[in-house]
Protein backbone atom coordinates (compact mmCIF):
# COMPACT_ATOMS: atom_id res chain seq x y z
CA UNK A 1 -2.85 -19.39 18.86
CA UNK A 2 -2.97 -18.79 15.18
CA UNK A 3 -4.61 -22.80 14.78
CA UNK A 4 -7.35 -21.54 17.43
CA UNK A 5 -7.99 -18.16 15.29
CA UNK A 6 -8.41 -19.75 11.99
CA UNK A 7 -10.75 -22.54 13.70
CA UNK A 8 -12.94 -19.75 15.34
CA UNK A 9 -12.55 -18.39 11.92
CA UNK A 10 -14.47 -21.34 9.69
CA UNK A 11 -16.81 -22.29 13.07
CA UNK A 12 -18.62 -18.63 12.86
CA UNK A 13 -20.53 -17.80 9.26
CA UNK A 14 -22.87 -15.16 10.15
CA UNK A 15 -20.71 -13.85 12.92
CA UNK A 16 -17.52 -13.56 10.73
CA UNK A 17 -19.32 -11.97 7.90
CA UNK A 18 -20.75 -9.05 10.40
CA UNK A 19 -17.17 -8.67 11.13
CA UNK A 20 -15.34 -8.55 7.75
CA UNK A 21 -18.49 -6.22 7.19
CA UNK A 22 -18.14 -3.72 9.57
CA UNK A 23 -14.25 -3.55 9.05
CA UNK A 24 -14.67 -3.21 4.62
CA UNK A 25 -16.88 -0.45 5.71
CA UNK A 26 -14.75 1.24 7.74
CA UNK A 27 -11.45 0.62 5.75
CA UNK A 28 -13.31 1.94 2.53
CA UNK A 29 -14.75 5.43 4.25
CA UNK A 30 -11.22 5.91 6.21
CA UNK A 31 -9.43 5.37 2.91
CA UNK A 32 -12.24 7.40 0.48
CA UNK A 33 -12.49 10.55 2.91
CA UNK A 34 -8.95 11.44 1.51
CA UNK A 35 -9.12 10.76 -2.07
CA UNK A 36 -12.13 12.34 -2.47
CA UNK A 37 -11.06 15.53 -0.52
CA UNK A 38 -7.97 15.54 -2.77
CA UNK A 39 -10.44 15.11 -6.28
CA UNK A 40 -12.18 18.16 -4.43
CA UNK A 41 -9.62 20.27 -4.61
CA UNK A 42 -8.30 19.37 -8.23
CA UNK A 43 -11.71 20.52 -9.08
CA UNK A 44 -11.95 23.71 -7.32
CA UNK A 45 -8.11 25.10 -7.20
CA UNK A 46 -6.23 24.83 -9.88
CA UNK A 47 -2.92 22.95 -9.66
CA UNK A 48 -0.36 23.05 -7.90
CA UNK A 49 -2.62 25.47 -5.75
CA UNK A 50 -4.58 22.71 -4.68
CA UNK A 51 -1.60 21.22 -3.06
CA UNK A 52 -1.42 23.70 0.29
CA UNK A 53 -5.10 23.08 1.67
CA UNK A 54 -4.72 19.22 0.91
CA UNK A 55 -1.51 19.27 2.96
CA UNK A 56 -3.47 20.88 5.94
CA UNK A 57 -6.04 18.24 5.40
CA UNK A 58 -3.33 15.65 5.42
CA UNK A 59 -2.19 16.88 8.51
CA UNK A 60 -5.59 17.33 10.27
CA UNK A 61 -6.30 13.90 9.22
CA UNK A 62 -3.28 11.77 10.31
CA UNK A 63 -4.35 13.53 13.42
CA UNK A 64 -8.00 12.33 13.71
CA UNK A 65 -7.17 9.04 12.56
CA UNK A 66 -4.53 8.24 14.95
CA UNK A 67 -6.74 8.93 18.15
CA UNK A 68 -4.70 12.49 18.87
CA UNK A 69 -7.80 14.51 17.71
CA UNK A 70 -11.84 14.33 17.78
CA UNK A 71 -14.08 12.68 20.10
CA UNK A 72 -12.24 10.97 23.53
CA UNK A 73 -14.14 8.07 23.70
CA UNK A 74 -13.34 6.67 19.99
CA UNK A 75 -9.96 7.94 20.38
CA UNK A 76 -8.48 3.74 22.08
CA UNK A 77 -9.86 2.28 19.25
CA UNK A 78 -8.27 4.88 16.67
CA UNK A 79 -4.87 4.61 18.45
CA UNK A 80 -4.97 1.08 17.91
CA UNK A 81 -5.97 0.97 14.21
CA UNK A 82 -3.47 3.17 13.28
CA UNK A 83 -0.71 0.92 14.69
CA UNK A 84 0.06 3.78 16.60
CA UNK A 85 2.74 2.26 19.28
CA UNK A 86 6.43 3.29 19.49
CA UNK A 87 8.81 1.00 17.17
CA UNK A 88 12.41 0.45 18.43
CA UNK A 89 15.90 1.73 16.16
CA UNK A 90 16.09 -1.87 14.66
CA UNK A 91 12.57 -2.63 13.60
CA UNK A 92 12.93 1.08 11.81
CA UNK A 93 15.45 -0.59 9.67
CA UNK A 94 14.12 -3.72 8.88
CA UNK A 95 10.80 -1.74 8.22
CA UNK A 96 12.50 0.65 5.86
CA UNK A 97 13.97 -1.90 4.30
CA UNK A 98 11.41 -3.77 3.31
CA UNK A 99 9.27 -0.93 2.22
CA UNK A 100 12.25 -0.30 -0.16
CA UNK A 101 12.66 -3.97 -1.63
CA UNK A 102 8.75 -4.31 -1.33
CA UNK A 103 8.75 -1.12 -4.15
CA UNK A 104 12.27 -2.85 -5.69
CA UNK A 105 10.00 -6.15 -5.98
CA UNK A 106 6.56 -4.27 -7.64
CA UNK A 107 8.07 -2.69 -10.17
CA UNK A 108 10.20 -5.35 -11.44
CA UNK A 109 7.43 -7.31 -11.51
CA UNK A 110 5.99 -4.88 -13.73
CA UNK A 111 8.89 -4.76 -15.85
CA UNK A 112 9.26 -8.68 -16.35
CA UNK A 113 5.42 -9.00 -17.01
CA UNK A 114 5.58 -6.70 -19.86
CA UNK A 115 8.46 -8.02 -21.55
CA UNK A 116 6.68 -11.15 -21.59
CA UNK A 117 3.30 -9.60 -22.72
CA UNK A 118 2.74 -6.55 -24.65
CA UNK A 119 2.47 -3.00 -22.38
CA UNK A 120 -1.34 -1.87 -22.91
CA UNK A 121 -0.16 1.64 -22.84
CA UNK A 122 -3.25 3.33 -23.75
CA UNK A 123 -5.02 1.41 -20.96
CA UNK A 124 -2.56 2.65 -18.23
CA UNK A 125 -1.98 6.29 -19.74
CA UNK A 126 -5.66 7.33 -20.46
CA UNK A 127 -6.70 8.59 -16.82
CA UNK A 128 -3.85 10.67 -16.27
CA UNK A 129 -3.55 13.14 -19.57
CA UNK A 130 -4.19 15.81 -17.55
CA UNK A 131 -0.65 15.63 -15.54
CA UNK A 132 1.22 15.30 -19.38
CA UNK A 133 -0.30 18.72 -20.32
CA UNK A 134 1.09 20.77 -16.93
CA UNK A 135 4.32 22.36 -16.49
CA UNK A 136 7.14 19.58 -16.11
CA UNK A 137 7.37 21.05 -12.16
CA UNK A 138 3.75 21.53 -11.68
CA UNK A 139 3.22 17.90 -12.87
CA UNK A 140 5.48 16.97 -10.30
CA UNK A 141 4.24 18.16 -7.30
CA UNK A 142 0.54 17.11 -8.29
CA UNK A 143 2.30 13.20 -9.08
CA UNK A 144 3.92 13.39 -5.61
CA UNK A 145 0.88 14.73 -4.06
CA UNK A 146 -1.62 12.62 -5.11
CA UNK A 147 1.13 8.81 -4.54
CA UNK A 148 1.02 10.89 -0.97
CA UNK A 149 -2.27 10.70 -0.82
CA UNK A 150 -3.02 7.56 -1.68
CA UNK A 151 0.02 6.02 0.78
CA UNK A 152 -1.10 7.58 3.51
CA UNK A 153 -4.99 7.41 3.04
CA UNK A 154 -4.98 3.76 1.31
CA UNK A 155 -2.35 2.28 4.43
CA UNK A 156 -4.99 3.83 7.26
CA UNK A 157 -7.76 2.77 5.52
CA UNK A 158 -6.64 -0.53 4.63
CA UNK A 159 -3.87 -1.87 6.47
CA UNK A 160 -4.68 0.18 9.54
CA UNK A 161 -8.50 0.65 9.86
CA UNK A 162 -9.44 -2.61 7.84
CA UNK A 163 -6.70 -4.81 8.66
CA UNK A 164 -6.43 -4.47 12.43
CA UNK A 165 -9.62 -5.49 13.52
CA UNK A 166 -9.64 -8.54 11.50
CA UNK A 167 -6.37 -9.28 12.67
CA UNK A 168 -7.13 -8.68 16.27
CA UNK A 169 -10.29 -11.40 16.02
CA UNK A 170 -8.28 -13.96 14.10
CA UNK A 171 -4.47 -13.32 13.50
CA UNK A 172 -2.93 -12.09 10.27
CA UNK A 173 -3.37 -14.56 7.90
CA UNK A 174 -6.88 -14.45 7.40
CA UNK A 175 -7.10 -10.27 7.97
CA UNK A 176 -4.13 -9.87 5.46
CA UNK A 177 -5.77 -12.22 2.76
CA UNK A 178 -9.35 -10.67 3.25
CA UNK A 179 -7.76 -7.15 3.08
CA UNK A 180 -5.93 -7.83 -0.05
CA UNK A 181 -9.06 -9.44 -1.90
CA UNK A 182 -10.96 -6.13 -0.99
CA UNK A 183 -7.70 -3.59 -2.06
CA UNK A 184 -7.97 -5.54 -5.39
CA UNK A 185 -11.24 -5.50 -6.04
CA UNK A 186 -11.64 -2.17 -5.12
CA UNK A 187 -8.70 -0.71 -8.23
CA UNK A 188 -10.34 -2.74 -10.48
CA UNK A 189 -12.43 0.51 -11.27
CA UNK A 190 -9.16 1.92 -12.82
CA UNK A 191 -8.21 1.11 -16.49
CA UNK A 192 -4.84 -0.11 -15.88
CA UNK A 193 -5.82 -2.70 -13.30
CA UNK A 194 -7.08 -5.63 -15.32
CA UNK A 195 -3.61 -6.60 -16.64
CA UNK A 196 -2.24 -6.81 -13.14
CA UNK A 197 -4.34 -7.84 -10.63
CA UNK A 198 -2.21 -10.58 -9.27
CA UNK A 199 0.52 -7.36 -8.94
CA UNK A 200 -2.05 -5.62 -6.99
CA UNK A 201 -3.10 -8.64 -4.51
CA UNK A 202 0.36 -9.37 -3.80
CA UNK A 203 1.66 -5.86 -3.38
CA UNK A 204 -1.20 -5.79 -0.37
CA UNK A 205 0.06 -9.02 0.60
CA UNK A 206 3.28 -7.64 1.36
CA UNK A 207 1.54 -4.40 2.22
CA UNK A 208 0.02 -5.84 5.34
CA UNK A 209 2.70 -8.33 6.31
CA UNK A 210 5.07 -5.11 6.37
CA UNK A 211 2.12 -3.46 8.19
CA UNK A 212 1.95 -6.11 10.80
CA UNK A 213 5.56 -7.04 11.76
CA UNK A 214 6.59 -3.57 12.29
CA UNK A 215 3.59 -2.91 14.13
CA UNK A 216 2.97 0.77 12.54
CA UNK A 217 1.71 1.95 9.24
CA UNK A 218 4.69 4.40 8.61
CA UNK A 219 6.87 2.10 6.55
CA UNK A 220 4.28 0.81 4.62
CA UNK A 221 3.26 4.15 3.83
CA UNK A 222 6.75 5.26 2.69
CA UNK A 223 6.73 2.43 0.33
CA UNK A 224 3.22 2.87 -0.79
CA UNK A 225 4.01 6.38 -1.83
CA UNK A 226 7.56 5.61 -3.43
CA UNK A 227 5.73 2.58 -5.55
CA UNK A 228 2.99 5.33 -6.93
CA UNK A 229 5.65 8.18 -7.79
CA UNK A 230 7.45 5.89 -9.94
CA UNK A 231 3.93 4.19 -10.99
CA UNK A 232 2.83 7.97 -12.29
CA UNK A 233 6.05 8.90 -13.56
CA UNK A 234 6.65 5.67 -15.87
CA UNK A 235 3.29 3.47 -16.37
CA UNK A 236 0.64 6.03 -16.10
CA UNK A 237 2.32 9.14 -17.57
CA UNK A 238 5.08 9.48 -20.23
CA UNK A 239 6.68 12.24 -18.13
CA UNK A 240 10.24 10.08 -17.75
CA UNK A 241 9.94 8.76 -20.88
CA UNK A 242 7.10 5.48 -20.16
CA UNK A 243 7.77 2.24 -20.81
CA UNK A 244 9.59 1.00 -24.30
CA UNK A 245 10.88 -2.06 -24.52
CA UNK A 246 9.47 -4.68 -26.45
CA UNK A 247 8.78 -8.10 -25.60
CA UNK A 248 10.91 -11.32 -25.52
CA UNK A 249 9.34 -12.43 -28.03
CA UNK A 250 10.24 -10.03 -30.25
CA UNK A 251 14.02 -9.26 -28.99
CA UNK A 252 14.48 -12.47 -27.68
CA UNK A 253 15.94 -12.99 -23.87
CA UNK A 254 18.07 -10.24 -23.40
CA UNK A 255 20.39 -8.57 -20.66
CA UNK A 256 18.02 -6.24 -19.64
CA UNK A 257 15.42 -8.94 -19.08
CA UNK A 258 17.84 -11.31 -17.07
CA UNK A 259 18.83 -8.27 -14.83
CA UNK A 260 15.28 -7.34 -14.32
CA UNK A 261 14.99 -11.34 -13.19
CA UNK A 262 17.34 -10.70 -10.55
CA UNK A 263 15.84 -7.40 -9.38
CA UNK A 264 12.49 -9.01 -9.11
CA UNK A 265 14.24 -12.23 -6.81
CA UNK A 266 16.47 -9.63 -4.74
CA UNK A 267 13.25 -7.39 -3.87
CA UNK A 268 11.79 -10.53 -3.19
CA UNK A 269 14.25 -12.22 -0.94
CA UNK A 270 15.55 -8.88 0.79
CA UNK A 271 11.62 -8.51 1.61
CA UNK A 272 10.99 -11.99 3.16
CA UNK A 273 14.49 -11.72 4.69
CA UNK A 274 13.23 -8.62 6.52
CA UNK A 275 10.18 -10.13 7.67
CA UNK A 276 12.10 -12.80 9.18
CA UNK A 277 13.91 -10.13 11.03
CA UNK A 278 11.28 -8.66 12.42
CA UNK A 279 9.41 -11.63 13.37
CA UNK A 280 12.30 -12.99 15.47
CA UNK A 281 12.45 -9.72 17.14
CA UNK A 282 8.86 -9.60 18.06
CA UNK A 283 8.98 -13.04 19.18
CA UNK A 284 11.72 -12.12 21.11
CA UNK A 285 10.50 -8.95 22.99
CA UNK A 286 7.30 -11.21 23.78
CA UNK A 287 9.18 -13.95 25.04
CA UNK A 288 10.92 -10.84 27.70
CA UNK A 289 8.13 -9.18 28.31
CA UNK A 290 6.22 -12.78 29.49
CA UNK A 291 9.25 -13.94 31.76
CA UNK A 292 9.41 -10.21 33.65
């Protein structure tokens, strides 16, 4: 099946481009809606104020989004994108666990890439001054807020609303590659982007492979959101402390290096390993459901 998908895939220019078209546009306005609403209210209400309404939105939102609300005969097609279906105890598990080594894997990433190569710190600090000069517990809420924000609008729009239709025409391979080309290009607009785009089309590799063998959006989400706290509150903010260390090249290969080696392989592995999980228990349930 997935040999017939990418051959209908290279056989159909035009038609695949309409496609991939139709689904960037609708992944980009599902995921924008929410960030802009959210840069709405940081400009009208002053923080944390702003955090109530954009809550409500939040809510009123997932809502829309997953077919639940709005107009009846869009609502199939929204139930679907969301990867709305019921998940069992055990896929739960394996979800949540790779959304935790998936944000295990990320940031050591991050941490081994800038002990080889100098942190730009003023590139990754510079758009967010305005959380350093809050309250320590007003910063907060606004940093958990807005990694909210982005996990839940950034999965729907992406992984859900992009992803799924592209999937649905031609398997996962080609809809999680073409979704993580257009999540990368689309952060290159932020400062701190350029010295990790390979992070960033990775992390939405793993972002829709999570996405797709659970079937739902919600652990992919939780890891989305846990990745940007810690993203705000050590790369893009000094607020527990930022990022220090110096490179190996200076210190030479140290113990906090090596164990940051093996943090970046276990993320890795436990990920992958919990992908294999799930996979075998899809294949599994398909294999029942076909002999019924």
């Amino acid at each position: 099946m997935q040999s017939q998908n990418l051959s209908r895939f290279k056989g159909n220019g035009w038609k695949n481009f309409i496609t991939i078209v139709r689904a960037v546009i609708m992944g980009f306005l599902v995921s924008t809606v929410g960030i802009v609403v959210w840069s709405f209210l940081l400009l009208k209400i002053p923080p944390p104020w702003s955090v109530p309404p954009m809550i409500f939105f939040l809510w009123a939102y997932w809502k829309f989004f997953n077919g639940s609300w709005g107009w009846k005969n869009t609502a199939a097609s929204r139930f679907i994108y969301f990867r709305r279906g019921k998940i069992n105890a055990q896929t739960w598990k394996w979800g949540l666990t790779g959304a935790a080594s998936f944000v295990l894997f990320v940031q050591a990433s991050f941490v081994v890439t800038f002990r080889i190569q100098a942190f730009p710190e003023s590139a990754f600090t510079g758009e967010y001054k305005m959380l350093e000069n809050m309250p320590w517990l007003a910063a907060w809420i606004m940093l958990i807020m807005s990694s909210v924000v982005a996990g839940i609008c950034e999965e729907t729009g992406f992984r859900g609303y992009l992803q799924v239709p592209l999937e649905r025409k031609w398997g996962p391979a080609p809809a999680i590659a073409i979704t993580s080309l257009i999540f990368t290009l689309i952060h290159l607009s932020k400062s701190w982007a350029h010295p990790i785009v390979p992070h960033i089309f990775f992390a939405s590799v793993l972002l829709g492979m999570l996405a797709y063998r659970t079937g739902s959006l919600i652990p992919g989400i939780i890891g989305h959101s846990l990745l940007d706290i810690l993203d705000y509150s050590i790369w893009w903010t000094h607020l527990t402390g930022g990022f220090k260390q110096r490179t190996i090249f200076e210190t030479g290969i140290d113990l906090h290096f090596i164990l940051w080696i093996l943090l970046l392989l276990l993320g890795l592995g436990l990920f992958f390993r919990s992908m294999a999980v799930l996979k075998k228990k899809k294949r599994v349930m398909e294999t029942t459901k076909h002999t019924r």
